[in-house]
N, C-alpha and C. Protein backbone atom coordinates (compact mmCIF):
# COMPACT_ATOMS: atom_id res chain seq x y z
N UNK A 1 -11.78 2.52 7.94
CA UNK A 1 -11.44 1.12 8.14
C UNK A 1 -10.60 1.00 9.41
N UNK A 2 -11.22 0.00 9.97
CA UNK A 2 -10.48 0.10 11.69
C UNK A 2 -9.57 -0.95 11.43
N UNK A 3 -8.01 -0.65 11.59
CA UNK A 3 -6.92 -1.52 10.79
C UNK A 3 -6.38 -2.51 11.98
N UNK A 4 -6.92 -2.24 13.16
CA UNK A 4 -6.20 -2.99 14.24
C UNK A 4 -6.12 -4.60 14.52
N UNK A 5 -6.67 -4.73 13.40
CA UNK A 5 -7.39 -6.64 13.19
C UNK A 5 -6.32 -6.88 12.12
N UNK A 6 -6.01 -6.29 11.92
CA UNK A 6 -4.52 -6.58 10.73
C UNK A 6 -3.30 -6.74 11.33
N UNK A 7 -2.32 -7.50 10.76
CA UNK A 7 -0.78 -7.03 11.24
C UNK A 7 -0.47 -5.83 10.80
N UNK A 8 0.78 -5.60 11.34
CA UNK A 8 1.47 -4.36 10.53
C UNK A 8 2.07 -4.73 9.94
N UNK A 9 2.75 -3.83 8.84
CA UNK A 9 3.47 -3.89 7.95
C UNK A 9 2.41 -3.53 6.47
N UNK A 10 2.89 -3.84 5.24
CA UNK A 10 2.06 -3.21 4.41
C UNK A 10 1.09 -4.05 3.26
N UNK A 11 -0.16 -3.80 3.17
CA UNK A 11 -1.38 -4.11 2.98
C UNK A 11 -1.48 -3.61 1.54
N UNK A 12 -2.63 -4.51 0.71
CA UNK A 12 -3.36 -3.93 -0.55
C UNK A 12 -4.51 -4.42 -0.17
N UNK A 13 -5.51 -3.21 -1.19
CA UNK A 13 -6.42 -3.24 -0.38
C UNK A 13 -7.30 -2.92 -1.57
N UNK A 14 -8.43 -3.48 -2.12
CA UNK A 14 -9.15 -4.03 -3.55
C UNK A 14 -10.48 -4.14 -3.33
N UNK A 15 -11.86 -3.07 -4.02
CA UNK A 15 -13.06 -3.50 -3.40
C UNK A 15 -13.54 -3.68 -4.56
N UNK A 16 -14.77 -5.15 -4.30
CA UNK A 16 -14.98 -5.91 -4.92
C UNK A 16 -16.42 -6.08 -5.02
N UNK A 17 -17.30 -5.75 -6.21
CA UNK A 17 -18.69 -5.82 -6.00
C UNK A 17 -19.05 -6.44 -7.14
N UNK A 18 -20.17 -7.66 -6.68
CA UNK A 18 -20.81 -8.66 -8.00
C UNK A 18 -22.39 -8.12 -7.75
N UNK A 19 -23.44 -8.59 -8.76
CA UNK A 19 -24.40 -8.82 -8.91
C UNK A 19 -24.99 -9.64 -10.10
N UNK A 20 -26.11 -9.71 -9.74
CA UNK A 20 -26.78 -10.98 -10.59
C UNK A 20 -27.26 -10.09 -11.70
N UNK A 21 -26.58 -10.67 -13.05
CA UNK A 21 -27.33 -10.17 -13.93
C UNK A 21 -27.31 -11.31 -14.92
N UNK A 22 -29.03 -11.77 -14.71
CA UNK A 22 -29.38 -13.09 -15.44
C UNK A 22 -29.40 -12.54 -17.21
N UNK A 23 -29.13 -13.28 -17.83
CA UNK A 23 -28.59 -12.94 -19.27
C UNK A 23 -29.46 -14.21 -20.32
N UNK A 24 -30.53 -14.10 -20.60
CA UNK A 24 -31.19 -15.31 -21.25
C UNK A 24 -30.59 -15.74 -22.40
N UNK A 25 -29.57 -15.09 -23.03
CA UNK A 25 -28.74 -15.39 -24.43
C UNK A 25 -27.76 -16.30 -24.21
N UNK A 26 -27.38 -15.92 -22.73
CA UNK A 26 -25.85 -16.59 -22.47
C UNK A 26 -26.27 -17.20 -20.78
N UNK A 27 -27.06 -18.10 -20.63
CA UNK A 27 -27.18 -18.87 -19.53
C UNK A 27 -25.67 -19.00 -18.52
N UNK A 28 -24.52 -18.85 -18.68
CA UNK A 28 -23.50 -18.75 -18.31
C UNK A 28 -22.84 -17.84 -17.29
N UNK A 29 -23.28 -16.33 -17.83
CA UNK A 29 -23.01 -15.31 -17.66
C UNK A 29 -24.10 -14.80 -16.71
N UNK A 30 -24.05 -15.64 -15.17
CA UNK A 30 -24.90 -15.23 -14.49
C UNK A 30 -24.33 -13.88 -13.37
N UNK A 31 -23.23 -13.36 -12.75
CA UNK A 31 -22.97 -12.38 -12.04
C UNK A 31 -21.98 -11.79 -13.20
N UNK A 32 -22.01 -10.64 -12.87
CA UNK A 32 -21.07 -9.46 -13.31
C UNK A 32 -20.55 -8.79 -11.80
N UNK A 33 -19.10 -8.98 -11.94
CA UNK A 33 -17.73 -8.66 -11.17
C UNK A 33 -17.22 -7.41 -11.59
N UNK A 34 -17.02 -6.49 -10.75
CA UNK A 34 -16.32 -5.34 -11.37
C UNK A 34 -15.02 -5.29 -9.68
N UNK A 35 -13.72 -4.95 -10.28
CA UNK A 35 -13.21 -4.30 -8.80
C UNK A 35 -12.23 -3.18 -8.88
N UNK A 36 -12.18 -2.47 -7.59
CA UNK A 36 -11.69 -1.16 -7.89
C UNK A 36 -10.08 -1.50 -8.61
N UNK A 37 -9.20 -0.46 -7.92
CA UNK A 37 -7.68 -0.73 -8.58
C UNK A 37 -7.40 -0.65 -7.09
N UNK A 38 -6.10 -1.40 -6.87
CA UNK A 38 -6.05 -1.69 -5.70
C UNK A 38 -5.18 -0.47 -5.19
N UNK A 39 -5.49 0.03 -3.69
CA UNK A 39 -4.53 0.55 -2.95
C UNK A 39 -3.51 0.34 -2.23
N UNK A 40 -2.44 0.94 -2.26
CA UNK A 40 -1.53 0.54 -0.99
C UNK A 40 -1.29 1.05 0.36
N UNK A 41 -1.57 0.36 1.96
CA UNK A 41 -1.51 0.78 2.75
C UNK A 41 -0.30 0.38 4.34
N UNK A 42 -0.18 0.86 4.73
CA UNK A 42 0.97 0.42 5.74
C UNK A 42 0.38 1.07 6.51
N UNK A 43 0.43 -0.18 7.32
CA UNK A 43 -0.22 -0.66 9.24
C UNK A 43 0.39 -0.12 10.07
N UNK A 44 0.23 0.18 11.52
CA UNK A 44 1.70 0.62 12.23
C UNK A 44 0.66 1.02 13.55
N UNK A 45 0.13 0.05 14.35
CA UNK A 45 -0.38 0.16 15.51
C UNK A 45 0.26 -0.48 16.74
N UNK A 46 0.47 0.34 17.79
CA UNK A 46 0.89 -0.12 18.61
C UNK A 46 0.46 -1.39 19.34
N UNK A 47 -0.91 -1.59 19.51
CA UNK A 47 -1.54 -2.93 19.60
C UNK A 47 -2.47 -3.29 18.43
N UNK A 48 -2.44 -4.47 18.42
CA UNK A 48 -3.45 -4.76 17.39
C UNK A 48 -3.88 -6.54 17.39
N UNK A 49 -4.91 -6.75 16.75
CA UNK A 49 -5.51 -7.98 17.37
C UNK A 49 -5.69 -8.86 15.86
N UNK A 50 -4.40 -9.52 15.14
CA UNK A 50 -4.81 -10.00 14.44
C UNK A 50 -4.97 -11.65 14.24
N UNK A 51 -5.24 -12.45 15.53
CA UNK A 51 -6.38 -13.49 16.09
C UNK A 51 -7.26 -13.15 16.75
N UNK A 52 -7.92 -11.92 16.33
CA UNK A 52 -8.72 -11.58 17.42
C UNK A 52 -9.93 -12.53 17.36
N UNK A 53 -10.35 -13.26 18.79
CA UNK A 53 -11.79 -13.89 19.03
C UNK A 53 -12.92 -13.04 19.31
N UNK A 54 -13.49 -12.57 18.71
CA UNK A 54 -14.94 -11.98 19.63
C UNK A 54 -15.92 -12.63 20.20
N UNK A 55 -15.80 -13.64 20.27
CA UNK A 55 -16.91 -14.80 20.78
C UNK A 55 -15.98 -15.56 22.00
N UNK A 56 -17.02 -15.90 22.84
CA UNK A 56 -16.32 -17.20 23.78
C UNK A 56 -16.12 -18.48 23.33
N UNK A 57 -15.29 -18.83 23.30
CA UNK A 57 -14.96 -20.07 22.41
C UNK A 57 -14.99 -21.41 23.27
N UNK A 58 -14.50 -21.92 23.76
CA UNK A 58 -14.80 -22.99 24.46
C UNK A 58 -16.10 -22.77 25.81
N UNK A 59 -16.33 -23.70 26.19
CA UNK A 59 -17.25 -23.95 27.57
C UNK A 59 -16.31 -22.44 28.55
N UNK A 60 -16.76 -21.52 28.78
CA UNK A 60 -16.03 -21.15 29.71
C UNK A 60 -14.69 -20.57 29.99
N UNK A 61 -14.90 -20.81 28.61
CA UNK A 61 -13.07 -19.56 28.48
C UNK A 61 -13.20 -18.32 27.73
N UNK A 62 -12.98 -17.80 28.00
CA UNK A 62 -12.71 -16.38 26.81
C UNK A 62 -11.03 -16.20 26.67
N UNK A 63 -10.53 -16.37 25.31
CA UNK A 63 -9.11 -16.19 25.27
C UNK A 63 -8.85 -14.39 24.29
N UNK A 64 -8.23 -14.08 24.88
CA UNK A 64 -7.85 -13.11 24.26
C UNK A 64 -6.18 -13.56 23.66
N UNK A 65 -5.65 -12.50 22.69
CA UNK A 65 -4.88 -12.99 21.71
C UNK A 65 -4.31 -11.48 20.61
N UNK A 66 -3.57 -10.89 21.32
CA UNK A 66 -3.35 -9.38 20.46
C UNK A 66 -1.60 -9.48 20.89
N UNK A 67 -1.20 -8.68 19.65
CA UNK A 67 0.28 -8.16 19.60
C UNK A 67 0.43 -6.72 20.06
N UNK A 68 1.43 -6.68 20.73
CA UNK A 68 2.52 -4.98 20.45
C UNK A 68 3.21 -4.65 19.99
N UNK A 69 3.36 -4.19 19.38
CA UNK A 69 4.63 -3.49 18.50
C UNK A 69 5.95 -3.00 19.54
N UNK A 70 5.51 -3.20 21.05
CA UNK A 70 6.81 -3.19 22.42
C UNK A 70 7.66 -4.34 22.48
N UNK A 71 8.58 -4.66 22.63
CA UNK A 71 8.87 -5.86 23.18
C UNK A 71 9.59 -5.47 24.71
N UNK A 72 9.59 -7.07 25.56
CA UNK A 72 10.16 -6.95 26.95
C UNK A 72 8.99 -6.12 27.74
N UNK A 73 7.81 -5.80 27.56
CA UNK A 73 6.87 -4.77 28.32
C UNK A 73 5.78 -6.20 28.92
N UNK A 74 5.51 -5.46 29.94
CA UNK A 74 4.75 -6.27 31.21
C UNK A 74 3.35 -5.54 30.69
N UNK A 75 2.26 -5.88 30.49
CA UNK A 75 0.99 -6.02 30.00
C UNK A 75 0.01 -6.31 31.25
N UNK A 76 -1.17 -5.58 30.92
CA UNK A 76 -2.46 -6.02 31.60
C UNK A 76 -3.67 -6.14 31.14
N UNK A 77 -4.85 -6.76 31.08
CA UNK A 77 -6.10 -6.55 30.81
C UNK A 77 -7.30 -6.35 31.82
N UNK A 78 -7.82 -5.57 31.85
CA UNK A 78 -8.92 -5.03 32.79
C UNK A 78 -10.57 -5.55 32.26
N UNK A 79 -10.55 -6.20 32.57
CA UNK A 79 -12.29 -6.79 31.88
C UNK A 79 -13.31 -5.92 32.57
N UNK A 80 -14.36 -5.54 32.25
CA UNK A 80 -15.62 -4.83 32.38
C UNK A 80 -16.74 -5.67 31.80
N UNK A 81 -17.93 -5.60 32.66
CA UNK A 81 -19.12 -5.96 32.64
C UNK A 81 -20.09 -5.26 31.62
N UNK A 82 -20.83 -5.51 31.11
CA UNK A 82 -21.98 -4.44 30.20
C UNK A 82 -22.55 -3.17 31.21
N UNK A 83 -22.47 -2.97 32.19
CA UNK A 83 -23.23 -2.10 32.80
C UNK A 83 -21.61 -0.89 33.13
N UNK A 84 -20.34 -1.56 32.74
CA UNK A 84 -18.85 -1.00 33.38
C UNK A 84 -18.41 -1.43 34.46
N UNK A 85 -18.69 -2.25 35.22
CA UNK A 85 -18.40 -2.92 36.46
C UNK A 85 -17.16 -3.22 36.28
N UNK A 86 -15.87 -3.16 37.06
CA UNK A 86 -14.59 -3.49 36.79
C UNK A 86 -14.98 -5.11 37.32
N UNK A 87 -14.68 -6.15 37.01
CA UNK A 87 -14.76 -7.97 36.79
C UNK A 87 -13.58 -8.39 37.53
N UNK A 88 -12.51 -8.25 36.38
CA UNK A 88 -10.73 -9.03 36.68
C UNK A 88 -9.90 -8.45 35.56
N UNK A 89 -8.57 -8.64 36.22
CA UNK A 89 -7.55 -8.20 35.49
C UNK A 89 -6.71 -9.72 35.48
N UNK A 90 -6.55 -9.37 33.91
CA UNK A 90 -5.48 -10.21 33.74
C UNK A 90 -3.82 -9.78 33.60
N UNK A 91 -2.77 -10.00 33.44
CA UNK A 91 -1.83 -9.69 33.46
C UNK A 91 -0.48 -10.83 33.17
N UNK A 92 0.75 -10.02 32.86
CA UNK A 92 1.51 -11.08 32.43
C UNK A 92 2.81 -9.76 31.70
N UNK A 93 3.70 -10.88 31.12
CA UNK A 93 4.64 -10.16 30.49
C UNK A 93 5.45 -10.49 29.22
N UNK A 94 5.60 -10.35 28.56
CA UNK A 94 5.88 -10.58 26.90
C UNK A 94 7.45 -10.04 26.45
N UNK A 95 8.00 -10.68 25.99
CA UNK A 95 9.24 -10.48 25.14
C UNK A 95 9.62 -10.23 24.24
N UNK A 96 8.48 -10.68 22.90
CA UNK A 96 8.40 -10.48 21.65
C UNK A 96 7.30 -10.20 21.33
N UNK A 97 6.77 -9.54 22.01
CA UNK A 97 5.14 -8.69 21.96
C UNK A 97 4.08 -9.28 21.27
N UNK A 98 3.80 -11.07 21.36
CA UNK A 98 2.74 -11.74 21.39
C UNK A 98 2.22 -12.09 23.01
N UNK A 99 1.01 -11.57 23.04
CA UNK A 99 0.11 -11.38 24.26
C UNK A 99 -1.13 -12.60 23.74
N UNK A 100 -0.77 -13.50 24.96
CA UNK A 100 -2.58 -15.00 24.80
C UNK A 100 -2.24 -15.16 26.30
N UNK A 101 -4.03 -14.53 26.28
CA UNK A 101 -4.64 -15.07 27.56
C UNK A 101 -5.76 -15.80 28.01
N UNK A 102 -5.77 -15.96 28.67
CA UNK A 102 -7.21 -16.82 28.58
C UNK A 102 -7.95 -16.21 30.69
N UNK A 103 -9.23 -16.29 30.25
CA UNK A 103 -10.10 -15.91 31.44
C UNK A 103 -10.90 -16.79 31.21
N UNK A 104 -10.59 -17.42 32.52
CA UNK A 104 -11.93 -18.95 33.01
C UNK A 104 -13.52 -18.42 32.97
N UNK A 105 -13.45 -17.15 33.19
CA UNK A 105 -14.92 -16.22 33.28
C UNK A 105 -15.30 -16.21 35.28
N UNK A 106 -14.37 -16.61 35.56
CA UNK A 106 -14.64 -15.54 37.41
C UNK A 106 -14.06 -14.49 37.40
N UNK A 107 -15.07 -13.69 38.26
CA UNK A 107 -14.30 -11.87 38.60
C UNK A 107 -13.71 -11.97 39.65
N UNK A 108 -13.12 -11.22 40.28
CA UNK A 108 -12.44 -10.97 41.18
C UNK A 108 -12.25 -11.74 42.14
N UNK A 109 -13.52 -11.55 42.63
CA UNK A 109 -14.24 -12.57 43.93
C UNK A 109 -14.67 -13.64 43.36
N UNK A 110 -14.42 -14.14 42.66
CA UNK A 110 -14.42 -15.68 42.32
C UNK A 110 -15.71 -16.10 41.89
N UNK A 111 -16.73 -15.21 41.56
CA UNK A 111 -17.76 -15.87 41.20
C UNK A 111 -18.16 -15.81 39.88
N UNK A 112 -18.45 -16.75 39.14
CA UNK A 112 -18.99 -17.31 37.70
C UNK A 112 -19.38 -16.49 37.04
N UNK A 113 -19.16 -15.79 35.87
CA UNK A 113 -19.36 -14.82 35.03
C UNK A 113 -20.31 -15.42 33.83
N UNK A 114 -20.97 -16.55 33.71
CA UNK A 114 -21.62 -17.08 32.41
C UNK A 114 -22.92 -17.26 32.51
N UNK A 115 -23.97 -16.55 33.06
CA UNK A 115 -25.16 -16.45 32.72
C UNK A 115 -24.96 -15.39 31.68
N UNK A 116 -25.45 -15.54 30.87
CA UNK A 116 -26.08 -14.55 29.37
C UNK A 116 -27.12 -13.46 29.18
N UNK A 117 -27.71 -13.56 30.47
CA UNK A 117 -29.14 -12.93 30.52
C UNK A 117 -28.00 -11.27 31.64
N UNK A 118 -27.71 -12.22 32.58
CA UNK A 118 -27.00 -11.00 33.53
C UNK A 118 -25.62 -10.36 33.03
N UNK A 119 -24.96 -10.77 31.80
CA UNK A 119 -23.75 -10.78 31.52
C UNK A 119 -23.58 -11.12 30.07
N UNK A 120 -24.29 -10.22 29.04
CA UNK A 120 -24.56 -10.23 27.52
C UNK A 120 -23.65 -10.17 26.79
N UNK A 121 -22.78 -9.29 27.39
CA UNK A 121 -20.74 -9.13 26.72
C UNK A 121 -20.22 -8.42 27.89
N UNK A 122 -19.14 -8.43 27.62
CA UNK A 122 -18.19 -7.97 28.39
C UNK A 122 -16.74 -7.02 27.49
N UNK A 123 -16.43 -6.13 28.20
CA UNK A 123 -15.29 -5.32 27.29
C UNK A 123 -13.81 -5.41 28.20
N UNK A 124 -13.14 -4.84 27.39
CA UNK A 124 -11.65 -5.16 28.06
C UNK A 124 -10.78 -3.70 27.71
N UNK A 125 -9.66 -3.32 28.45
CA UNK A 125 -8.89 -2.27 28.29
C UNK A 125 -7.79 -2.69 28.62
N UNK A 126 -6.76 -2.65 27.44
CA UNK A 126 -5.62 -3.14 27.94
C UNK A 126 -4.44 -2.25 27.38
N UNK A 127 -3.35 -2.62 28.47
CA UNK A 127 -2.37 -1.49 28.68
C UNK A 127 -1.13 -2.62 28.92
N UNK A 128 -0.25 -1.81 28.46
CA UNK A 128 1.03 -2.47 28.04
C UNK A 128 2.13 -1.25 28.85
N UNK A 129 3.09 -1.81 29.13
CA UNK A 129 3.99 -0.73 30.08
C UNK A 129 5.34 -0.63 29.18
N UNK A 130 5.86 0.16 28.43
CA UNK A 130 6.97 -0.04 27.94
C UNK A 130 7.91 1.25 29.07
N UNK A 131 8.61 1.13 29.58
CA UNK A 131 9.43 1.32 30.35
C UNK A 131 10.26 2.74 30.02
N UNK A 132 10.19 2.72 28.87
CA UNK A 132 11.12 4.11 28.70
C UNK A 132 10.11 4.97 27.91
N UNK A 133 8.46 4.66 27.80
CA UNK A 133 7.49 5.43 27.14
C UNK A 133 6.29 5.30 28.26
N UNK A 134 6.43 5.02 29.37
CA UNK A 134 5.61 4.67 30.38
C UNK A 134 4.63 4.00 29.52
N UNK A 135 3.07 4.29 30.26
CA UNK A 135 2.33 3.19 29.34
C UNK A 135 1.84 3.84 28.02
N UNK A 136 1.07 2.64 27.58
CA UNK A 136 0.06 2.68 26.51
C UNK A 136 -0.74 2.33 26.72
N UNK A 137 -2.39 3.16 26.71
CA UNK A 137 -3.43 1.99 26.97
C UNK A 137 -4.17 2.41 25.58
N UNK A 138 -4.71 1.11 25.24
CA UNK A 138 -5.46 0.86 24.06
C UNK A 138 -7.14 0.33 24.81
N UNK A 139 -7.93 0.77 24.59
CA UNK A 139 -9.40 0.28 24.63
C UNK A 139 -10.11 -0.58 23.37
N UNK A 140 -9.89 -1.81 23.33
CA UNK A 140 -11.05 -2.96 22.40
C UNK A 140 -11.37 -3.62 23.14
């Protein structure tokens, strides 16, 4: 389970499986529910994305939206093309280690990143500088 879409701190965690079991005696009693016993787990990632968007959401924006577990650290994001083409970096700096950015969708050189056919997804690598641990880079 890839936990980085979660906050940190500590989690239960319960799996849950129904199916149809039609019952002609008891018209009522159409699924049967069974679920495990729940576990307990504690989070503890240095970044983690729990608004994460995977889709472009408005006309032309892509917002990104992830925490650090740093505070006071100066942050970057490096966008990549489907083929690895370095695009644009975003950048900025955080105090209480909530990171929202937003990319209009131009690379570098300023040109329009939203045809779909030439530009299917795009990935990002982002790195956070904490100062007395040099960096961290995380890849989502």
């Amino acid at each position: 389970m890839d936990t980085c879409f979660l906050e940190n701190g500590r989690h239960t965690l319960q799996i849950e499986g129904s199916w149809l079991n039609p019952n002609p005696k008891n018209p009522n009693f159409i699924y049967d529910v069974r679920r495990s016993a729940p576990i307990f787990i504690t989070v503890s990632n240095e970044i983690y994305y729990p608004d994460w968007e995977s889709e472009i959401g408005e006309a032309g924006i892509s917002a990104y939206f992830f925490k650090t577990s740093h505070t006071n650290v100066d942050w970057h994001i490096d966008i990549y093309d489907a083929r690895g083409k370095f695009v644009q970096r975003l950048s900025g700096h955080t105090m209480d280690g909530k990171i929202e950015a937003y990319w209009h969708m131009k690379d570098a050189k300023g040109v329009l990143r939203t045809n779909a056919d030439k530009d299917p997804e795009f990935s990002s690598v982002v790195t956070v500088e904490d100062r007395t641990n040099k960096w961290t880079k995380v890849q989502k």
